[in-house]
Protein backbone atom coordinates (compact mmCIF):
# COMPACT_ATOMS: atom_id res chain seq x y z
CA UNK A 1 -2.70 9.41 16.93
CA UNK A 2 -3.45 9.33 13.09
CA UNK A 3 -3.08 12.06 10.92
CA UNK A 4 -1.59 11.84 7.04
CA UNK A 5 -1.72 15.29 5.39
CA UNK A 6 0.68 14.56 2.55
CA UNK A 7 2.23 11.50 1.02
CA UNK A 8 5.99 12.73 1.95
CA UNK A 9 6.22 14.55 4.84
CA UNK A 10 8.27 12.76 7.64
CA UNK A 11 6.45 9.21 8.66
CA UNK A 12 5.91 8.76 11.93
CA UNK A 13 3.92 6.21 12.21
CA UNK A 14 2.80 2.80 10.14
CA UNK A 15 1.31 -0.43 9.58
CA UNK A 16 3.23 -3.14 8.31
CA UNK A 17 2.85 -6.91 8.15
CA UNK A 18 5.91 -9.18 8.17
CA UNK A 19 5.63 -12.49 5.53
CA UNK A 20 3.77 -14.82 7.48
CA UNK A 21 4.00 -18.40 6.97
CA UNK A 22 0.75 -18.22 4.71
CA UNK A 23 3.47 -16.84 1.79
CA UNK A 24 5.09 -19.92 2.00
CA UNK A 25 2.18 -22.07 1.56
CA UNK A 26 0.79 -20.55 -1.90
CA UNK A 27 1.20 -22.97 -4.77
CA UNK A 28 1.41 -22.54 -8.66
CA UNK A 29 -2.17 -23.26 -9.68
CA UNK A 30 -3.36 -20.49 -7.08
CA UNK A 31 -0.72 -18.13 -7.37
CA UNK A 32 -2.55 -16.13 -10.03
CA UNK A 33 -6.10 -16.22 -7.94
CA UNK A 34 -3.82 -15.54 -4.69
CA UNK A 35 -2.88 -12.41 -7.07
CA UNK A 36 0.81 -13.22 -7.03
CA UNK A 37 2.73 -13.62 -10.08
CA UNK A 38 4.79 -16.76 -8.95
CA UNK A 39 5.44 -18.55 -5.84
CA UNK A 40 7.80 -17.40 -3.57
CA UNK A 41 10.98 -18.48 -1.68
CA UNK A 42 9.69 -17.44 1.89
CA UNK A 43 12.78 -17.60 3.64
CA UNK A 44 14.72 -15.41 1.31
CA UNK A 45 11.91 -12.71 1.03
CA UNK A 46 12.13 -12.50 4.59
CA UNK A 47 16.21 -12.62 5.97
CA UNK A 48 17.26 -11.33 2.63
CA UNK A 49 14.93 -8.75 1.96
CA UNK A 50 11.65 -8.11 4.20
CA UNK A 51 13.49 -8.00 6.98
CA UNK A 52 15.90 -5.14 5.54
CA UNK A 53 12.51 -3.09 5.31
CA UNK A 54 11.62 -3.56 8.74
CA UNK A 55 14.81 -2.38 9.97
CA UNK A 56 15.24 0.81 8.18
CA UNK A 57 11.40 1.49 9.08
CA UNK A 58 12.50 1.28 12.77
CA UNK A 59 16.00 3.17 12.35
CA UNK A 60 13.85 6.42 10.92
CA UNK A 61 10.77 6.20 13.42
CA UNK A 62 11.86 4.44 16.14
CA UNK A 63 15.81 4.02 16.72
CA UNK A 64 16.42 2.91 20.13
CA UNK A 65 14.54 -0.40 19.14
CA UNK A 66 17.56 -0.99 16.68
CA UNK A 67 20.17 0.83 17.33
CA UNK A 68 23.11 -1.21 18.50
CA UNK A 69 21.35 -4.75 18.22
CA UNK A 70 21.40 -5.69 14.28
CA UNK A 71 23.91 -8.11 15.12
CA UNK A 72 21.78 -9.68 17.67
CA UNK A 73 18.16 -10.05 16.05
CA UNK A 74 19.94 -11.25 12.74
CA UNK A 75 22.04 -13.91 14.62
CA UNK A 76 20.52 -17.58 13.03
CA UNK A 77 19.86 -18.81 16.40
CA UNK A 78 17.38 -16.59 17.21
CA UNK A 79 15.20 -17.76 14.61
CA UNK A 80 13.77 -14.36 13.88
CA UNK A 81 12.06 -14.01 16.87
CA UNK A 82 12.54 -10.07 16.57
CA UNK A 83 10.37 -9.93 13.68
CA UNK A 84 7.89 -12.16 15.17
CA UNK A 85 4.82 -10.47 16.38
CA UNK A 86 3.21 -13.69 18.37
CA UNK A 87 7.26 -14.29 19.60
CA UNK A 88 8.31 -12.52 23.06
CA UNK A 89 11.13 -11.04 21.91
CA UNK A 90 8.98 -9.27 19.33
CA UNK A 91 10.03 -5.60 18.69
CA UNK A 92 7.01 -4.15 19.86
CA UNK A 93 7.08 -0.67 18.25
CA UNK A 94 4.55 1.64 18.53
CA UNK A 95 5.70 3.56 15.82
CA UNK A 96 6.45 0.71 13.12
CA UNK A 97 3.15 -1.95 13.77
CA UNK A 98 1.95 -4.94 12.90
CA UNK A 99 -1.73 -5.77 12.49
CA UNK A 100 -1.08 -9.42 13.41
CA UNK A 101 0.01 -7.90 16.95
CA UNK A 102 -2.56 -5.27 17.46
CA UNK A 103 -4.63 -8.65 16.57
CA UNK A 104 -3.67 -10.85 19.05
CA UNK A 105 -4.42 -7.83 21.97
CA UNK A 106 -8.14 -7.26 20.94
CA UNK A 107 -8.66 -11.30 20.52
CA UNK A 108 -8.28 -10.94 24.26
CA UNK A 109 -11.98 -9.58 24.58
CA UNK A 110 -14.04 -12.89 24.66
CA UNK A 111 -16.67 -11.01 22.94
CA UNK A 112 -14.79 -9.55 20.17
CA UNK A 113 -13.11 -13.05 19.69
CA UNK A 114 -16.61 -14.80 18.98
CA UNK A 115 -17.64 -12.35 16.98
CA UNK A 116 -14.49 -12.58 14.85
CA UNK A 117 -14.27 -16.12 14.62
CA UNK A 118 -17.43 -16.69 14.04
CA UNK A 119 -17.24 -14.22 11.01
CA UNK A 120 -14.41 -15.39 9.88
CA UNK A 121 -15.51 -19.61 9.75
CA UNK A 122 -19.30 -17.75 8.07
CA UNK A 123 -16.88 -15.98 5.22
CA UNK A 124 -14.60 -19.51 5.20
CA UNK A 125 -17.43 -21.79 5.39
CA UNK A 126 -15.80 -23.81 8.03
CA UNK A 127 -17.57 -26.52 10.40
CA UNK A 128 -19.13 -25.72 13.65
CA UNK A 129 -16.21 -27.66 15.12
CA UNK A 130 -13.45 -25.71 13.94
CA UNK A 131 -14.88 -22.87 15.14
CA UNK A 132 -15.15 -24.16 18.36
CA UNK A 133 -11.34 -25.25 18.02
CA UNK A 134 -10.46 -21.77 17.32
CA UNK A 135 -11.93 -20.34 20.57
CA UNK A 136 -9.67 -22.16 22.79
CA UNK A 137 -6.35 -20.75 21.00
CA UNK A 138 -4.35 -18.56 23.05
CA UNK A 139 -4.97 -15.03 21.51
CA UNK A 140 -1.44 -14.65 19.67
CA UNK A 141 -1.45 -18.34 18.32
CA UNK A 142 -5.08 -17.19 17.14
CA UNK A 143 -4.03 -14.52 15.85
CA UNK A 144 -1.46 -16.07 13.83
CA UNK A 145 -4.05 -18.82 12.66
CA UNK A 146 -6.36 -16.16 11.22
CA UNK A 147 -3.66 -14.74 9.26
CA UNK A 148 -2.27 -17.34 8.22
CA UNK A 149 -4.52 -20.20 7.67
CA UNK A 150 -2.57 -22.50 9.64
CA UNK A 151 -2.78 -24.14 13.16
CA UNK A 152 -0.15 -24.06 15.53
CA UNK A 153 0.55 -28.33 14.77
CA UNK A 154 0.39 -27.70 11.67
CA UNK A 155 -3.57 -28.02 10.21
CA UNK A 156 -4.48 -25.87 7.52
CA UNK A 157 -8.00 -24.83 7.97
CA UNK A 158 -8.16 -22.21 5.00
CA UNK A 159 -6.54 -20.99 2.55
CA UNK A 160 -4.19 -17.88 3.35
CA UNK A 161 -4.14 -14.61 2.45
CA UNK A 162 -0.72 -13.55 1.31
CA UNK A 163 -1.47 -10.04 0.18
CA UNK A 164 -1.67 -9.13 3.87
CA UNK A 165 2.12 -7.49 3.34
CA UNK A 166 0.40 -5.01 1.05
CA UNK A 167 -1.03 -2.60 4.39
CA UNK A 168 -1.72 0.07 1.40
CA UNK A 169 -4.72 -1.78 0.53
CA UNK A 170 -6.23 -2.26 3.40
CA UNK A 171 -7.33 1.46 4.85
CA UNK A 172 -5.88 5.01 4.05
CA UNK A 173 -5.69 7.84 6.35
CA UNK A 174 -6.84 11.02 5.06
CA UNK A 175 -6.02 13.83 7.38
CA UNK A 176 -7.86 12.76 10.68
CA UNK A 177 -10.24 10.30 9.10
CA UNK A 178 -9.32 6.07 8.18
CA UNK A 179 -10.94 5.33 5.26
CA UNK A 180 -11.72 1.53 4.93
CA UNK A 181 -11.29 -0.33 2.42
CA UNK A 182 -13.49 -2.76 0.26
CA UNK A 183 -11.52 -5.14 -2.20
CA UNK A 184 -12.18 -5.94 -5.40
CA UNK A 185 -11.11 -9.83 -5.17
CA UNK A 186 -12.45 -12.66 -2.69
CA UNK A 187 -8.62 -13.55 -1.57
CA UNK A 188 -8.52 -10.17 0.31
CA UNK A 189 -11.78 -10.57 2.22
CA UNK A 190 -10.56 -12.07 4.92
CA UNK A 191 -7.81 -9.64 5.45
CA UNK A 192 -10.73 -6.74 4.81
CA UNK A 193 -12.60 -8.23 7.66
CA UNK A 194 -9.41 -8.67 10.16
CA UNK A 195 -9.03 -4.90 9.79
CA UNK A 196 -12.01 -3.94 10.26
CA UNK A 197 -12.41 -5.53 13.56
CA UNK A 198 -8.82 -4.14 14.65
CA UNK A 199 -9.89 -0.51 13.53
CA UNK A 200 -12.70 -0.39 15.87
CA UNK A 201 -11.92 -2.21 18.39
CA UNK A 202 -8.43 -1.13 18.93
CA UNK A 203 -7.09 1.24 21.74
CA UNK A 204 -4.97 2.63 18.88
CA UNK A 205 -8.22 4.48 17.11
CA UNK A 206 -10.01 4.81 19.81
CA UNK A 207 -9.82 8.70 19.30
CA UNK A 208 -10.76 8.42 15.31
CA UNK A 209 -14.39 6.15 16.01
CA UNK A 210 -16.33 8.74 14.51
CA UNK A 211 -13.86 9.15 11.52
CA UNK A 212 -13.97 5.94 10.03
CA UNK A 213 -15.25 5.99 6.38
CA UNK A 214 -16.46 2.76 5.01
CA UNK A 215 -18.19 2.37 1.81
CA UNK A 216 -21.40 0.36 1.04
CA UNK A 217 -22.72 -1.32 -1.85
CA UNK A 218 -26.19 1.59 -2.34
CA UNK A 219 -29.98 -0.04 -0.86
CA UNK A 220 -31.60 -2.69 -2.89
CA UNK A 221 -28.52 -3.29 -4.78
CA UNK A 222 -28.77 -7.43 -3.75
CA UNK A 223 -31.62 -7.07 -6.16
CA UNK A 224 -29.73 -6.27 -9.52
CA UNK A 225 -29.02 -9.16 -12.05
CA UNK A 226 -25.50 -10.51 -11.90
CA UNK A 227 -24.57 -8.17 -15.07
CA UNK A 228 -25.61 -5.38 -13.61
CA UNK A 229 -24.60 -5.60 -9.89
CA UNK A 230 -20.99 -5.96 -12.04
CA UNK A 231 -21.41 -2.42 -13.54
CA UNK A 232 -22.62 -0.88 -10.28
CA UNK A 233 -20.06 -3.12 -7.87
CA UNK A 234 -18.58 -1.11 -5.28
CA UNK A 235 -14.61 -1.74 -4.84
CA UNK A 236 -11.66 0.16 -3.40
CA UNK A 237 -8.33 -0.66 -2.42
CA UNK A 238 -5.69 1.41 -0.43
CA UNK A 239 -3.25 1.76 -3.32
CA UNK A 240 -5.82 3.97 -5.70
CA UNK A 241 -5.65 6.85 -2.63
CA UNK A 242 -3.43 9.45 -2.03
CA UNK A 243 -3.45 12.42 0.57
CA UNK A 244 -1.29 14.68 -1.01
CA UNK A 245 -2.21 17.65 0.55
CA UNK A 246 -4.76 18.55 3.70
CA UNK A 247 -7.03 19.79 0.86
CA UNK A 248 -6.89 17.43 -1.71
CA UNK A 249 -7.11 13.61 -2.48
CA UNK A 250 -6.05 11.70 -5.26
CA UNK A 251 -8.32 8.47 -6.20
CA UNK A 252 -7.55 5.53 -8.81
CA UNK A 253 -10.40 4.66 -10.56
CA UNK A 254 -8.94 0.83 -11.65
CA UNK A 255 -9.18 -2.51 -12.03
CA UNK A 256 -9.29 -2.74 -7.94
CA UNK A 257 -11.34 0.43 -7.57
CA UNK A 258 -14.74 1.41 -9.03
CA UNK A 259 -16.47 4.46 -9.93
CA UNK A 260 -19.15 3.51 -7.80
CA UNK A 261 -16.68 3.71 -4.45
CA UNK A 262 -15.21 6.99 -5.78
CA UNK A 263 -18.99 8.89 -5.77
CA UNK A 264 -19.27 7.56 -2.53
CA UNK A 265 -16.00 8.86 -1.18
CA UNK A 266 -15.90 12.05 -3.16
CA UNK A 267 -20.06 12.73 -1.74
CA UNK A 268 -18.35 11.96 1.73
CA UNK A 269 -15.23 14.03 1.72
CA UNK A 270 -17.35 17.14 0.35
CA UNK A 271 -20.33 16.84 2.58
CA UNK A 272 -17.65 16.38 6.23
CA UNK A 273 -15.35 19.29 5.12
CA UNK A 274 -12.54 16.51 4.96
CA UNK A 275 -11.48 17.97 1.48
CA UNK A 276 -11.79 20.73 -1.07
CA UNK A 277 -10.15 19.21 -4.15
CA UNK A 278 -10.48 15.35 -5.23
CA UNK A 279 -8.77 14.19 -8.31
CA UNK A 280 -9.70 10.92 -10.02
CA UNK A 281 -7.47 9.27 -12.36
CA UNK A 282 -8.78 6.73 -14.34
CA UNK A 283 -6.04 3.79 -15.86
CA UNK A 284 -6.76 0.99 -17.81
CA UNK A 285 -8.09 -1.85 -16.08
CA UNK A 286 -5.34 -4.33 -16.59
CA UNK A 287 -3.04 -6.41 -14.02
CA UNK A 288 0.45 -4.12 -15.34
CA UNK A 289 -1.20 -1.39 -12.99
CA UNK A 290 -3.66 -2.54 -10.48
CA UNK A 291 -3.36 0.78 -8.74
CA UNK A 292 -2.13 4.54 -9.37
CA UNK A 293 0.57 3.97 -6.84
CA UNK A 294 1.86 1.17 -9.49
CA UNK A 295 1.91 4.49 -11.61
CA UNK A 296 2.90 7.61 -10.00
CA UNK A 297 4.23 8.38 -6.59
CA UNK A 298 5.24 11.28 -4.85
CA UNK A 299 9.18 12.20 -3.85
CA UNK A 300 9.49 15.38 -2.84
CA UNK A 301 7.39 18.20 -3.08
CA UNK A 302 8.10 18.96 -6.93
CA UNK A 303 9.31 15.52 -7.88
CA UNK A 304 7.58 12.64 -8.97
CA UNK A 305 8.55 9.22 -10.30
CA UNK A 306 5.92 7.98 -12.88
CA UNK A 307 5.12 5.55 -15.67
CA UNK A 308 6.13 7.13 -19.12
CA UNK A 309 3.90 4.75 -21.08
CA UNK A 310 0.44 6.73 -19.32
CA UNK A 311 2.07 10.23 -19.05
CA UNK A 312 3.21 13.06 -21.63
CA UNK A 313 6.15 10.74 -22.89
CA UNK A 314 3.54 8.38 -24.38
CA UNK A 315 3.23 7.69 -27.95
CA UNK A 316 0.27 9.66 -29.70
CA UNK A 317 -1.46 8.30 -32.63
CA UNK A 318 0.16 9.77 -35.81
CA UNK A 319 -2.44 12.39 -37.73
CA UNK A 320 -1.58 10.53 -40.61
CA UNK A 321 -2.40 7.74 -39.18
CA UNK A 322 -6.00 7.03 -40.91
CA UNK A 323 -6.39 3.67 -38.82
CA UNK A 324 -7.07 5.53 -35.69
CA UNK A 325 -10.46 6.52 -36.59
CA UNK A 326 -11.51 3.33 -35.67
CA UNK A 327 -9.59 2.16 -32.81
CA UNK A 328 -11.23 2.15 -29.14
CA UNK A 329 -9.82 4.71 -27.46
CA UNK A 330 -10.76 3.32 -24.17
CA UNK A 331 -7.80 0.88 -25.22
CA UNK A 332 -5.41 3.90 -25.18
CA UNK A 333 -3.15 4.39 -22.01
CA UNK A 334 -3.22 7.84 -21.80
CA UNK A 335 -5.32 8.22 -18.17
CA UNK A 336 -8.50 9.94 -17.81
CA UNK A 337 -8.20 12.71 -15.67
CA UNK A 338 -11.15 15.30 -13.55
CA UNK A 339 -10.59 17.24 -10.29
CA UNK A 340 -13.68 17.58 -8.98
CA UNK A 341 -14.13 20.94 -6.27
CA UNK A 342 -16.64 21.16 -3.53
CA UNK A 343 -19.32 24.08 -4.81
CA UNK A 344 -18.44 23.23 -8.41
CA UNK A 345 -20.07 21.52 -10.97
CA UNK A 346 -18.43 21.60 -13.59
CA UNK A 347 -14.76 19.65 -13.01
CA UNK A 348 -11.73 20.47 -14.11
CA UNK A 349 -9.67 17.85 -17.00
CA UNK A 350 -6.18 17.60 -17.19
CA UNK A 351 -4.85 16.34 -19.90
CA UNK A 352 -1.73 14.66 -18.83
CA UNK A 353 -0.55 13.08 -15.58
CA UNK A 354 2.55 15.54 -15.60
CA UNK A 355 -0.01 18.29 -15.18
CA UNK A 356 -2.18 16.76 -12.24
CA UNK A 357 1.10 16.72 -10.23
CA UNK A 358 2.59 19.79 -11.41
CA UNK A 359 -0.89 21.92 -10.17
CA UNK A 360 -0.48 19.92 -7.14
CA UNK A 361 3.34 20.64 -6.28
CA UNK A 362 2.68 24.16 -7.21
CA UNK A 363 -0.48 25.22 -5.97
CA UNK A 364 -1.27 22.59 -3.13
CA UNK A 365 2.43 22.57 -1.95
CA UNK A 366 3.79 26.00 -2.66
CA UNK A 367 6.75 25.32 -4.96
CA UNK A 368 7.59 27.84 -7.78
CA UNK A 369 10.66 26.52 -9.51
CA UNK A 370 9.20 23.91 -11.47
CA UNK A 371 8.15 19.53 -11.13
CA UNK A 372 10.76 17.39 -11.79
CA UNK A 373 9.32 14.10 -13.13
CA UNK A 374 11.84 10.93 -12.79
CA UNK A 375 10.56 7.78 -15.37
CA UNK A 376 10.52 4.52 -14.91
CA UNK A 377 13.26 2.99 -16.21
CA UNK A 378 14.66 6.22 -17.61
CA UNK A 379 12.16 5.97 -19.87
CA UNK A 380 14.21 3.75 -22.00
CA UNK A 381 12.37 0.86 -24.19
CA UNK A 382 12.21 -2.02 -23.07
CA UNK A 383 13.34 -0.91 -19.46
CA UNK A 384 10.69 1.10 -19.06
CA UNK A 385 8.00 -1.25 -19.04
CA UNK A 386 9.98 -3.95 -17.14
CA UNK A 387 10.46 -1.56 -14.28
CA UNK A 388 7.37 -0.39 -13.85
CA UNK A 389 6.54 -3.97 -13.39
CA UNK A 390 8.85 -4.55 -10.62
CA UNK A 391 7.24 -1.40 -8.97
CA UNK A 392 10.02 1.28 -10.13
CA UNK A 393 7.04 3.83 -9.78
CA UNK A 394 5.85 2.19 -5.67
CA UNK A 395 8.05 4.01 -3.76
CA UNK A 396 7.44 4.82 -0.04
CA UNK A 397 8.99 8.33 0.77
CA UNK A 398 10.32 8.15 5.34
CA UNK A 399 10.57 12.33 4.51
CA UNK A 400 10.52 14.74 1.99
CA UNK A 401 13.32 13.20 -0.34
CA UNK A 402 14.13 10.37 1.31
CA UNK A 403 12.24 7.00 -0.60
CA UNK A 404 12.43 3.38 -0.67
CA UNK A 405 12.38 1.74 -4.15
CA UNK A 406 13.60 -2.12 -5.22
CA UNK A 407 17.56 -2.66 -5.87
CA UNK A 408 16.30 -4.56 -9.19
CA UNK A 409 15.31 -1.19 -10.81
CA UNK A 410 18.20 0.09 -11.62
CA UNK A 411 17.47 2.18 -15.25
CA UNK A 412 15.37 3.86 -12.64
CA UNK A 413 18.15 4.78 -10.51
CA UNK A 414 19.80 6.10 -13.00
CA UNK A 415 17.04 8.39 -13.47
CA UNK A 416 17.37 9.69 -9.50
CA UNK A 417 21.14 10.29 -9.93
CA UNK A 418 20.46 12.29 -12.85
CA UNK A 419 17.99 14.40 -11.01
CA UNK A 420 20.23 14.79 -8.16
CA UNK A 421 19.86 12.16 -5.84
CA UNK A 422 22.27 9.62 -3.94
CA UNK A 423 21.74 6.02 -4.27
CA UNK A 424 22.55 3.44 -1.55
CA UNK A 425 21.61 -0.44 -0.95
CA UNK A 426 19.56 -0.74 2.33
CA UNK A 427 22.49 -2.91 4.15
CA UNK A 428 25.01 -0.42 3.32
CA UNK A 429 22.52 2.53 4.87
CA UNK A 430 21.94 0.23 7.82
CA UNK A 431 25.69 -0.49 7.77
CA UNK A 432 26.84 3.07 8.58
CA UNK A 433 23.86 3.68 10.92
CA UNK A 434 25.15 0.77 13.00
CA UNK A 435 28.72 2.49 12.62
CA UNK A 436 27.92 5.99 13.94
CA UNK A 437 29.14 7.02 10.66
CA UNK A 438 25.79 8.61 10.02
CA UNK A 439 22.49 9.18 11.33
CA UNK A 440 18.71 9.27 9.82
CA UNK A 441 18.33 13.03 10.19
CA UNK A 442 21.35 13.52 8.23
CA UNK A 443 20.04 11.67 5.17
CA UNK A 444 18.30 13.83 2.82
CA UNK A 445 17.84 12.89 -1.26
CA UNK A 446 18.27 9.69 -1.24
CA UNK A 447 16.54 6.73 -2.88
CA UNK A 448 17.54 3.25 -0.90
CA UNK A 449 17.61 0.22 -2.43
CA UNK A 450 16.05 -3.02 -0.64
CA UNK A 451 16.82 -6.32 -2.22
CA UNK A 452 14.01 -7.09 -4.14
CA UNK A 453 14.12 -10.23 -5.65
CA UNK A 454 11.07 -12.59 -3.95
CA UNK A 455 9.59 -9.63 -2.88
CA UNK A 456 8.80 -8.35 -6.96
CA UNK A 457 7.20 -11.24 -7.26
CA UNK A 458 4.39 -10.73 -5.52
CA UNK A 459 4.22 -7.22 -7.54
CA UNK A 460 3.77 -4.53 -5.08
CA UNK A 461 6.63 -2.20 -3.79
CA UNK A 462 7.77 -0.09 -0.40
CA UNK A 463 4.29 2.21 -1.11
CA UNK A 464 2.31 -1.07 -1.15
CA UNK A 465 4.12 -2.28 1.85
CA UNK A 466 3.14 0.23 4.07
CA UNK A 467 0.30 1.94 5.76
CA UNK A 468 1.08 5.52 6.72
CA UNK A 469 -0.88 6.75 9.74
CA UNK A 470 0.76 9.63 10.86
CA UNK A 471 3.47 11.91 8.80
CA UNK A 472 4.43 15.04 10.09
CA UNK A 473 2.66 18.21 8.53
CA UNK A 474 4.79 19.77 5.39
């Protein structure tokens, strides 16, 4: 079953992809083109941290494959098998999954797995040979390799794609429909193209065939010169869409997603019924954001935490400030704002982010006491901007209240006690879970901190980290 109606009612469902060993293998003078900020301690993202994430995912949606056995799957000699999906004593959720498993089950259809690999060695430009190699892997080990990059002794036949912990991007479900993604960079093509293979070829959406959205780059567009197939290019990336309500969608229009994408999504969702209301935000194209959800994200109902620097809070030029005249006010940070409504032509501008997501919390989800907006880094220079960086603003609500944001963000925290709500590190949580001192359904305003410091550096948070595909209806 898939069905996302909101961004925070309870998750119970979603995609998530463990570090593989492909994180371990980037190196300095590809980290940038890899999209990562710095290389990363694999190891330590993945005991220390990761595997915090995982664990928590599985004591909200799917207890009994935890409860009682934290000891166990974190005992050294196990070698992490539990968080293994190509390891038999793999968790084997069907409630928290792993692409890389879902993989390795549909690589069991001979046909599928020709048609894969051989896509796959066409978009890596690999020999003949090595594709031949690859046919006679046992499906998990081939599943790994794809991933990965890497051969069970050892061979690295391309390069890997480390951005596969960032499920966000790759497809996001909006109501009954998966909409596909198309990303902006070559690194993620591979991952794109995994994806897309598991999505239609899986058991899992089986029932959703005929609600797969995919967008296309428009007919004859192969024949545009280079400069113009730029302006017309048609991206989109997980992280620039939100369902926030059955009857409206929120859509980044950013450095990852174009303009050209959102027509073709907005044309799409009017024309099926799938939505009433579409909002598109535009940010500035730079690497600070990447995506809205590196911006804004939704905590409750009425309470959002958001970037100061593109909301209300930011800086206006002075009116006595004669200079402005003839600065580029495409520079500015302030976000460009439309909701577009099926049957209207005309759309509707808001002015400020704060006002987007108050008419949503009030008139999409019902509240009448006034949004609460919590800033990065309590708004506080220079904490503000450093936070936001670390993905104060990415965090991944398990219910209404109830969100996962990075222990290194801690101006930010301040900001959710002051509006009300407990803060707790992840182990502690997972601590009194294990103790019977208290259970998920008796947590309720809470942000919970996972350790975050590997895992920041490949700049993408708990809402990046995750692929909702079924929340329960508000």
């Amino acid at each position: 079953m898939i069905n996302v109606s909101s961004e925070v009612g309870t998750l119970k469902r979603v995609m998530i992809h463990s570090p593989d060993s492909g994180l371990g293998k980037v190196v300095p003078s590809k980290a940038q083109d890899w999209l990562f900020e710095d290389i990363i301690h694999l190891e330590t993202m993945r005991r220390d941290e990761y595997d915090h994430y995982v664990k928590l995912l599985l004591y909200f949606l799917d207890e009994s494959k935890i409860r009682g056995k934290m000891a166990e799957v974190d005992n050294p000699a196990n070698k992490r098998a539990f968080y293994k999906p190509d390891d038999a004593l793999y968790f084997n959720s069907d409630k928290v999954i792993d692409p890389q498993f879902l993989l390795a089950q549909i690589l069991e259809d001979g046909d599928i797995r020709l048609k894969l690999v051989s896509s796959v060695c066409a978009v890596e430009r690999c020999s003949y040979r090595t594709q031949l190699t690859l046919m006679l892997l046992e499906s998990r080990e081939l599943a790994k390799t794809l991933i990965s990059g890497t051969t069970p002794n050892g061979a690295m036949l391309f390069p890997p794609i480390p951005n596969f912990i960032f499920t966000r991007d790759i497809g996001i479900v909006i109501n009954e429909h998966l909409l596909l993604n198309r990303p902006a960079k070559l690194v993620r093509i591979r991952e794109s193209l995994i994806m897309k293979y598991i999505f239609h070829n899986h058991s899992y959406f089986e029932a959703c065939q005929d609600k797969i959205i995919e967008v296309s780059e428009e007919d004859h567009q192969f024949f545009l010169s280079d400069e113009d197939r730029i302006l017309n290019e048609v991206t989109l990336e997980g992280g620039d869409v939100m369902t926030v309500s059955p009857e409206q969608i929120l859509i980044g229009c950013s450095e990852r997603t174009s303009l050209t994408a959102i027509n073709q999504i907005i044309s799409y969702l009017f024309e099926k019924n799938i939505a009433k209301r579409v909002s598109v935000v535009k940010i500035p194209s730079k690497r600070d954001f990447m995506h809205i959800d590196t911006v804004f994200t939704q905590v409750k109902k009425d309470v959002w935490v958001l970037f100061g620097a593109l909301s209300r809070e930011n800086k206006e030029f002075s009116t006595k400030d004669f200079t402005r005249h003839f600065i580029d006010k495409s520079l500015s940070y302030r976000p460009h704002i439309l909701q577009f409504e099926k049957g209207k032509e005309i759309p509707h501008k808001f002015d400020f982010l704060e006002d987007l997501l108050d008419d949503i919390s009030r008139y999409d989800l019902g509240c009448n006491k006034g949004t609460k907006f919590i800033y990065s880094g309590n708004n506080e220079f220079p904490f503000e901007q450093r936070e936001q960086w670390t993905d104060s603003c990415n965090v991944l609500a398990l219910k209404e209240g109830v969100v996962v944001g990075y222990d290194r963000n801690a101006k930010t925290a301040e900001a959710f006690t002051a509006q009300g709500f407990q803060v707790i590190k992840v182990k502690d949580l997972l601590d009194k879970f294990e103790a019977n001192e208290l259970t998920p359904a008796q947590v309720t305003d809470t942000l919970i901190l996972l350790p975050s410091a590997e895992l920041s550096r490949a700049r993408g948070g708990s809402h990046c980290m995750s692929m909702p595909l079924w929340r329960e209806h508000l």
